[in-house]
Structures are given as structure tokens and as C-alpha cells.
N, C-alpha and C. Protein backbone atom coordinates (compact mmCIF):
# COMPACT_ATOMS: atom_id res chain seq x y z
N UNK A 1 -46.38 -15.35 112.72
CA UNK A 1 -45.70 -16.08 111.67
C UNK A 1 -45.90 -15.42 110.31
N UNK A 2 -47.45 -14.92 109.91
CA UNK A 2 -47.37 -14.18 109.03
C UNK A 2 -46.74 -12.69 108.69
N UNK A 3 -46.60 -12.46 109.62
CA UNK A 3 -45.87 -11.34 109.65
C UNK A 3 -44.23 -11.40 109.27
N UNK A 4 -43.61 -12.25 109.92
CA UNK A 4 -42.23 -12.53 109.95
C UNK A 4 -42.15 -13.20 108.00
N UNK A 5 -43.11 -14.35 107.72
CA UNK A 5 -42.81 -14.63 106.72
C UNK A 5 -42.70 -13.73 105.38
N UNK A 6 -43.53 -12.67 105.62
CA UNK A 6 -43.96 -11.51 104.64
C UNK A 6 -43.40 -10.29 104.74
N UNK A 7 -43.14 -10.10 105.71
CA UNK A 7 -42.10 -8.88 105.80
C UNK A 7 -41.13 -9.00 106.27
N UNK A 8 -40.25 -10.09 107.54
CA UNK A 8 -38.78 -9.93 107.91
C UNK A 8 -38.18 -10.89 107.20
N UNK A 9 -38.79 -12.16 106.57
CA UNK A 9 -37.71 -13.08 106.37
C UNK A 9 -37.33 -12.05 104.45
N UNK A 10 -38.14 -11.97 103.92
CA UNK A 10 -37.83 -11.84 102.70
C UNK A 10 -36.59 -10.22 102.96
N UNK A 11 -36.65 -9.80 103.74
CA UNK A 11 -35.49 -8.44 103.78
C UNK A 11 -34.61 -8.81 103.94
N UNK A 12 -34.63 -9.63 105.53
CA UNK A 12 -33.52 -10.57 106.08
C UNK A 12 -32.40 -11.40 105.21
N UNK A 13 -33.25 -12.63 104.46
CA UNK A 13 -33.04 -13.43 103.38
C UNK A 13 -32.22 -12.62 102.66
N UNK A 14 -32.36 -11.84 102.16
CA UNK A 14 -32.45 -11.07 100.56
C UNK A 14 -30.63 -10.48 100.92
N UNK A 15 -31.26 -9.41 101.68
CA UNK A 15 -29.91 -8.30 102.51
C UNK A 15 -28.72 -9.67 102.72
N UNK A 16 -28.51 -10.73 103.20
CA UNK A 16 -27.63 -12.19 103.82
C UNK A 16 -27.25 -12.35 102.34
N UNK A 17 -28.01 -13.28 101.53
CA UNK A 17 -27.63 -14.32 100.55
C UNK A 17 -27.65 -13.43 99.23
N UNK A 18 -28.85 -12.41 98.72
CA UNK A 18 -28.71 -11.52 97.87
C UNK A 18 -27.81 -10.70 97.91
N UNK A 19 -27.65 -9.52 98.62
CA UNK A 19 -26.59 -8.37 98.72
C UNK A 19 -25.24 -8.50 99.68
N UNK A 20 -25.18 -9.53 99.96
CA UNK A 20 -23.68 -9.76 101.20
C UNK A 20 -23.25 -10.91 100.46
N UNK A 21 -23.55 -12.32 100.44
CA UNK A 21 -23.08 -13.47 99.72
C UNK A 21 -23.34 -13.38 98.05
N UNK A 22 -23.79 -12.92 97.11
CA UNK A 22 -23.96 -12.81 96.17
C UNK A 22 -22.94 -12.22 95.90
N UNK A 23 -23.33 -10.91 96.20
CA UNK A 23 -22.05 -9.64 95.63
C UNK A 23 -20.79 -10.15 95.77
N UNK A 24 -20.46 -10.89 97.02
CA UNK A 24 -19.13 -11.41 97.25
C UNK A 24 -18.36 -12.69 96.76
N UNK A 25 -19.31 -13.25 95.76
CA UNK A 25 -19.11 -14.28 95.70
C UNK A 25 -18.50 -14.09 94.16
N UNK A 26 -19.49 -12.53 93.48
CA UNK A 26 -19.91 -12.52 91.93
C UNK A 26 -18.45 -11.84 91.63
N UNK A 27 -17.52 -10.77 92.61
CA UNK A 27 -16.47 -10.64 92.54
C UNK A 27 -15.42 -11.55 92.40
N UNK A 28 -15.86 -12.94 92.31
CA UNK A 28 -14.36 -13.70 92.10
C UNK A 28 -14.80 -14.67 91.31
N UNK A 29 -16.22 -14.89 91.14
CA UNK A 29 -16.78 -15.72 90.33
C UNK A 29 -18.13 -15.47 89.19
N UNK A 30 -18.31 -16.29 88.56
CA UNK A 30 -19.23 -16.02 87.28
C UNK A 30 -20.41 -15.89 87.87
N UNK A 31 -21.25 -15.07 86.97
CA UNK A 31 -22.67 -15.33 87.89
C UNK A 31 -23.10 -16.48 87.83
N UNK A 32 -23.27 -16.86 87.30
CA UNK A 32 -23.81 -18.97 87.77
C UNK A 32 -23.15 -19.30 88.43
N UNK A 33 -22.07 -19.47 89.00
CA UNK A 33 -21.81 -20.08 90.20
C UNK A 33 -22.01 -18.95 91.17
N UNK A 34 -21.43 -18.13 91.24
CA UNK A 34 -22.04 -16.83 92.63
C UNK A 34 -23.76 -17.14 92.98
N UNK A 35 -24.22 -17.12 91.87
CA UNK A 35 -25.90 -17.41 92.02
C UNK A 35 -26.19 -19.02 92.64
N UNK A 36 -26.06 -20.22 91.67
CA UNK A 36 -25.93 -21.24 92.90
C UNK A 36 -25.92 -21.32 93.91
N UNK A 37 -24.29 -20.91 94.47
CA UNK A 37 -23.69 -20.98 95.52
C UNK A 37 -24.80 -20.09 96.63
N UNK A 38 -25.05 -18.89 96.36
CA UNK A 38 -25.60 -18.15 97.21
C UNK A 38 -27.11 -18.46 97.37
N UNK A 39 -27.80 -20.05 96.10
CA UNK A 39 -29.03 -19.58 96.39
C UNK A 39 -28.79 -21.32 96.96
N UNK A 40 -27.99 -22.22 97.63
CA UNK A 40 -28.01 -23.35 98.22
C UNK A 40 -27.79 -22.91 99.44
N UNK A 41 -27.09 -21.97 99.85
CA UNK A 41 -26.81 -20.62 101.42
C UNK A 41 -28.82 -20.69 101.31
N UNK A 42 -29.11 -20.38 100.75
CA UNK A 42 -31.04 -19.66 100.61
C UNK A 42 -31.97 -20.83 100.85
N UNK A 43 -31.01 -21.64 100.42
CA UNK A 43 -32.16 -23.31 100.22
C UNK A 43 -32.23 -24.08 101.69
N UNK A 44 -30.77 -23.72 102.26
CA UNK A 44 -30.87 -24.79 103.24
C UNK A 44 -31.48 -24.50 104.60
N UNK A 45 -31.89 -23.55 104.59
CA UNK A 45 -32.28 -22.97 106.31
C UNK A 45 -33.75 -23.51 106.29
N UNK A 46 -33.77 -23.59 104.86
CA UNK A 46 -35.49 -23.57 104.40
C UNK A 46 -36.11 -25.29 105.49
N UNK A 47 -34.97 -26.12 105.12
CA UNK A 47 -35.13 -27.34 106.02
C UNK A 47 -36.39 -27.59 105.39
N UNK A 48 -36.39 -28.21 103.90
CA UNK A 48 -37.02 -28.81 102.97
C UNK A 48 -36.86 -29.53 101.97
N UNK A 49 -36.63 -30.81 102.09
CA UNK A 49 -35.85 -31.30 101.20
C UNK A 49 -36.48 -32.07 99.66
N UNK A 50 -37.96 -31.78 100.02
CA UNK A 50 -38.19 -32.05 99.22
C UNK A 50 -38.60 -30.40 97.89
N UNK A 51 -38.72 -29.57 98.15
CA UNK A 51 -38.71 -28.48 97.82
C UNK A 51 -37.60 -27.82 97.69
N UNK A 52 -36.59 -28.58 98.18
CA UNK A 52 -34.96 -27.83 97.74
C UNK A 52 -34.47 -27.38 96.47
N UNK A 53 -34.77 -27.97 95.34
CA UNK A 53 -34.29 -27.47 93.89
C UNK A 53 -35.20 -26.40 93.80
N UNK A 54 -36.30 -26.29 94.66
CA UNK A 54 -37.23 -25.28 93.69
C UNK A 54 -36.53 -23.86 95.01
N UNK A 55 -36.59 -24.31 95.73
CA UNK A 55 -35.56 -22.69 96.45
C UNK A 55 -34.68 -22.40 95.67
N UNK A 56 -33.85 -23.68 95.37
CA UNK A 56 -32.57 -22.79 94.60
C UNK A 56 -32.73 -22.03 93.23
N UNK A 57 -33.96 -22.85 92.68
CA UNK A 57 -34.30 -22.02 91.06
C UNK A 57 -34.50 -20.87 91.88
N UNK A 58 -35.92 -20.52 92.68
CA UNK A 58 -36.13 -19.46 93.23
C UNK A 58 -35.26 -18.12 93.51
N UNK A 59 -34.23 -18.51 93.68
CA UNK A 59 -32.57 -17.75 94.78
C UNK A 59 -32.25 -17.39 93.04
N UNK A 60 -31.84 -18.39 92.88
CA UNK A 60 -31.24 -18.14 90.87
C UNK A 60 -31.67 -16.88 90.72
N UNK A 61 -33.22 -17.22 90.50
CA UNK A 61 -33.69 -16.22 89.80
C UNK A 61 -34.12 -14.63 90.49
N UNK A 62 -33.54 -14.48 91.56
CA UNK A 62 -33.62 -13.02 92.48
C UNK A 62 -32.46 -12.97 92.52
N UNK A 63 -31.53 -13.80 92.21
CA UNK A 63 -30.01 -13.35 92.29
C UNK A 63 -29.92 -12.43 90.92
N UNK A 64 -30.29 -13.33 89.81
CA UNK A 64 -30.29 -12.61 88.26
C UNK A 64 -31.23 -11.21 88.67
N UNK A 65 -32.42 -11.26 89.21
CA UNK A 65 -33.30 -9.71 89.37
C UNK A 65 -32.31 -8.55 90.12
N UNK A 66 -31.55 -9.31 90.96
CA UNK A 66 -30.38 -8.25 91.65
C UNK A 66 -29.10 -7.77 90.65
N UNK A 67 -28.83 -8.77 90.04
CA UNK A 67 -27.87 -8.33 89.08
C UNK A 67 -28.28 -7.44 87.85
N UNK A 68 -29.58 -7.66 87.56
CA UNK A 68 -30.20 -6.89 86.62
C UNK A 68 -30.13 -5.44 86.57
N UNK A 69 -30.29 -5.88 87.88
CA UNK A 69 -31.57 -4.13 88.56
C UNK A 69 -30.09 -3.37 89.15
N UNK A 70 -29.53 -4.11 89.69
CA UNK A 70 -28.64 -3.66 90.76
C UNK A 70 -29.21 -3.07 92.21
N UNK A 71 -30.32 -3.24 92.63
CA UNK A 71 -31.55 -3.07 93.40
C UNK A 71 -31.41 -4.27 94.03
N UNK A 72 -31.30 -3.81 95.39
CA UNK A 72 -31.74 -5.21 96.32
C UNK A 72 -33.06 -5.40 96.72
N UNK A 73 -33.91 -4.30 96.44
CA UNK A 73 -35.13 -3.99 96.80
C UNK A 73 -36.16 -4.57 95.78
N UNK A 74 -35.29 -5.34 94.32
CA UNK A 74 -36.42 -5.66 93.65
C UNK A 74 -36.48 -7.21 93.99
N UNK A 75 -35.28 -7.95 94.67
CA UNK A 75 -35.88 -9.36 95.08
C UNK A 75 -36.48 -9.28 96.13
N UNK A 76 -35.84 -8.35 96.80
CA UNK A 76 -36.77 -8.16 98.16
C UNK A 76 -38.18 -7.99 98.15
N UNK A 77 -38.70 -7.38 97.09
CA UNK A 77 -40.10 -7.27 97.12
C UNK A 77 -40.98 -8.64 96.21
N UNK A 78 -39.63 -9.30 95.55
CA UNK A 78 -40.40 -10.16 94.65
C UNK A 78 -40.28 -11.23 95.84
N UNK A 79 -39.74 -11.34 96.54
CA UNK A 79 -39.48 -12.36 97.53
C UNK A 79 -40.89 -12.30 98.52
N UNK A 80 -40.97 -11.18 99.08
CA UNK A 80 -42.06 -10.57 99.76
C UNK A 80 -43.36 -11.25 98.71
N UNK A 81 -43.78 -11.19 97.59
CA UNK A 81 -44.76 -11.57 97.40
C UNK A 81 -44.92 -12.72 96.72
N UNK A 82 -43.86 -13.57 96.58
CA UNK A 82 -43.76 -15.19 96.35
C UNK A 82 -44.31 -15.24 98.29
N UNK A 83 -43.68 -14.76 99.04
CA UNK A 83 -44.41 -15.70 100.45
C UNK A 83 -45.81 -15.31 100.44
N UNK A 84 -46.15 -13.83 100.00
CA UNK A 84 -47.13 -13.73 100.06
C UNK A 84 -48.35 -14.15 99.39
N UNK A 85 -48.19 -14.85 98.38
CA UNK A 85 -48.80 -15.57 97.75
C UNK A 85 -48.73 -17.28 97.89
N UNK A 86 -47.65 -17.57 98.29
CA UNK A 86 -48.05 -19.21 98.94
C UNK A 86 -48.45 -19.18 100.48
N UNK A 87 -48.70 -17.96 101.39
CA UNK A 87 -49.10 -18.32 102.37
C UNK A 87 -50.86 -18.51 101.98
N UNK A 88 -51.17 -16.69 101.09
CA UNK A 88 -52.54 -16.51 101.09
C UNK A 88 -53.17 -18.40 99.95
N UNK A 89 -52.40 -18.73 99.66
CA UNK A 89 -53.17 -20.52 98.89
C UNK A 89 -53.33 -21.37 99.80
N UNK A 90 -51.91 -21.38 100.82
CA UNK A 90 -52.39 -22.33 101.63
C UNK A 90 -53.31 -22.10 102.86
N UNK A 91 -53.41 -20.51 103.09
CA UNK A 91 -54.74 -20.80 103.63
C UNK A 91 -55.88 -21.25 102.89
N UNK A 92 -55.99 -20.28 101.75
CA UNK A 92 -57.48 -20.50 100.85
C UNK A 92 -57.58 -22.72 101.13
N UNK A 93 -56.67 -22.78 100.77
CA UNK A 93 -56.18 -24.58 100.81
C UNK A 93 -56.83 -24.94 101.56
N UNK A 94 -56.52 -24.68 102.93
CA UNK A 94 -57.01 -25.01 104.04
C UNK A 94 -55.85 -25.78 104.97
């Protein structure tokens, strides 16, 4: 599980809703809605509903790091270490 959460979902994720639904979305629409749109695609698989607005800020804001950068590799890695940092708490957590 740690493995998948830290290294496949954040590529996976990223490559889907960042660089395929983003890009396609930002061609016909503004980035605030392309970004939304693509980070409620990001929110819902999550199957969390109480944590749902904070995926979508989350998505927002790697959508804006993709548009920035033009790099899919920089949400990808920021993605990579947002999991990697709420897995390593909730162990410390317990």
C-alpha cells in the first residue's frame, strides 16, 4: 500500500487529471474552471467525503504548479510527497 500510495498513485493521478483532463479542459476553458473541473475528476475516487474540499484545493493547486511549470513532473513529485508525508504522520500517529 505504501508503495502504490507514494509512487504509482501520485504518477497515475497526476499523468489522468493533471496532463490528459487538465490540458483538455484548459483548451476550451479558463483555468479556474479547467482546474476545478479536473481537480473534482481527483477528489472523487478519493471516496472521502469528508476531506473532499481539501482534495480539490489540493488538485487546484498542482493544476496551477502544472500550468506554471508546464512540467507534469512538478505535481507529480509534489503529489508524491504530500502522500508521503501524511502516510509517514499517520504512522508516527499511530
Amino acid at each position: 500500500m505504501y508503495v502504490y500510495a507514494i509512487a504509482f498513485s501520485p504518477v497515475f493521478e497526476e499523468l489522468i487529471c493533471r496532463k490528459y483532463i487538465f490540458t483538455k479542459l484548459h483548451k476550451r476553458y479558463n483555468f479556474w474552471l479547467s482546474a476545478i473541473l479536473s481537480s473534482i475528476v481527483f477528489a472523487v475516487p478519493h471516496f472521502n467525503a469528508v476531506n473532499f474540499i481539501g482534495y480539490v484545493f489540493i488538485g487546484i493547486v498542482w493544476s496551477w504548479y502544472y500550468k506554471k511549470t508546464d512540467n507534469i513532473l512538478v505535481p507529480i513529485f509534489s503529489h508524491l510527497l504530500f502522500n508521503y508525508f501524511v502516510i509517514l504522520f499517520m504512522s508516527l500517529k499511530g
